[in-house]
Protein backbone atom coordinates (compact mmCIF):
# COMPACT_ATOMS: atom_id res chain seq x y z
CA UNK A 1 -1.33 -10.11 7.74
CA UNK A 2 -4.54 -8.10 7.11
CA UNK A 3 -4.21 -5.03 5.82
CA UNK A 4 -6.51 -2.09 5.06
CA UNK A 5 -6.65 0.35 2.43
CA UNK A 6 -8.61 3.32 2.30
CA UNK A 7 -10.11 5.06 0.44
CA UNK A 8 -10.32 2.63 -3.07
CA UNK A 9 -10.36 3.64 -5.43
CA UNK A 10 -8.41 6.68 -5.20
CA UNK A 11 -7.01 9.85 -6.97
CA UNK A 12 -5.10 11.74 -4.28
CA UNK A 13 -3.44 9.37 -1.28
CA UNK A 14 -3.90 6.33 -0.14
CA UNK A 15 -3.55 5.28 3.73
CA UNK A 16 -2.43 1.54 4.57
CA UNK A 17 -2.85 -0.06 7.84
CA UNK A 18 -2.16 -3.24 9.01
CA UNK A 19 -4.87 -4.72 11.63
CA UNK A 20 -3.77 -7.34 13.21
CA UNK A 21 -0.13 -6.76 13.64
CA UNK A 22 1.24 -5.20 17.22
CA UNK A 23 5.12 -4.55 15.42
CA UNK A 24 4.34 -1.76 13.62
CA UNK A 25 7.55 -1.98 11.21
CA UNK A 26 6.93 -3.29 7.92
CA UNK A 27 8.42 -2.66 4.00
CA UNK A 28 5.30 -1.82 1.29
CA UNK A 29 5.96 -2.22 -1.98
CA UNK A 30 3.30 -1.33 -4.80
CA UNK A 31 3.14 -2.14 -8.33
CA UNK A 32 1.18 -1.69 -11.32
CA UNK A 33 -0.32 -4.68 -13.20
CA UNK A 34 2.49 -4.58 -15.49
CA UNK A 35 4.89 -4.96 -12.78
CA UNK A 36 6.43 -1.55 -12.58
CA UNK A 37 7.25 -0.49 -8.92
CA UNK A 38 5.87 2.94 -7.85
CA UNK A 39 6.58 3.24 -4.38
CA UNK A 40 8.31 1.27 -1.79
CA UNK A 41 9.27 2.58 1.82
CA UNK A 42 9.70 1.45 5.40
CA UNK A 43 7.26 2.33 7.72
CA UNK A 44 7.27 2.62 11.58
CA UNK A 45 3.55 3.90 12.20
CA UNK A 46 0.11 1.51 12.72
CA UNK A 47 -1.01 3.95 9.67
CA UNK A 48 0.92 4.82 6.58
CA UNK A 49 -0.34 7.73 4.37
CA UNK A 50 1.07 7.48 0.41
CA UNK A 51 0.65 10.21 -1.96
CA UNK A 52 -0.33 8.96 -5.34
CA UNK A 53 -1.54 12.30 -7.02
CA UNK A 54 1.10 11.41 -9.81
CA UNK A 55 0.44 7.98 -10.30
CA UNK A 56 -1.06 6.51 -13.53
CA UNK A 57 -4.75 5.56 -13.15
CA UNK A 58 -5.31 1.63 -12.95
CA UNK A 59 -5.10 -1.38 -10.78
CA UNK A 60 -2.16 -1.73 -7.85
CA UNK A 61 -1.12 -4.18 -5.90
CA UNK A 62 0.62 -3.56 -2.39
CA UNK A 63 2.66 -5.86 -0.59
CA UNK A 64 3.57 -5.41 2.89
CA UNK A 65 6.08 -7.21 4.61
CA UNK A 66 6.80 -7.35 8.00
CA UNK A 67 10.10 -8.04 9.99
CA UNK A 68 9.32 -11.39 11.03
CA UNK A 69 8.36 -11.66 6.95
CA UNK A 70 4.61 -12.18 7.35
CA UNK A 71 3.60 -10.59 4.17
CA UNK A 72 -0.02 -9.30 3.31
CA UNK A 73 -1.09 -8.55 -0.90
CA UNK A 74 -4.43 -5.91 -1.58
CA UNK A 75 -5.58 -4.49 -4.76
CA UNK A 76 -6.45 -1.10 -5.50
CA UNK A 77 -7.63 1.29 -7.93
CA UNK A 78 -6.20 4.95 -8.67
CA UNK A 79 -8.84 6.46 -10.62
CA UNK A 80 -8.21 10.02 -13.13
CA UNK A 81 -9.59 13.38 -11.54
């Protein structure tokens, strides 16, 4: 599964979108490099906006999964304001 995240690095939101998938459902899951889980949601849209405004700045890694468990990993930065 490819996926696309825009814009990285990022201090606000982050949007996800998968591009080559026609089923549209699909679990994300981010993490920090230490493993701690930030965020994880289902999502029923092509695109998938995430506010991160809160988040620690550093390096993430988002997994998204989708029903038929085809599962596509990015990295991405949240930088500080």
């Amino acid at each position: 599964m490819q996926i696309r995240i825009y814009p990285n690095p990022a201090s606000q939101q982050i949007t996800v979108q998968a591009l080559d998938s026609e089923d549209h459902e699909a679990w994300i899951n981010i993490a920090d490099m230490y493993g701690k889980n930030w965020y994880t949601e289902k999502s029923n849209t092509p695109k998938h906006t995430i506010n991160c405004q809160d988040w620690s700045p550093g390096v993430y890694v988002m997994q998204v999964k989708n029903k038929h468990n085809v599962t596509g990993t990015v990295k991405f930065v949240i930088r500080p304001e």
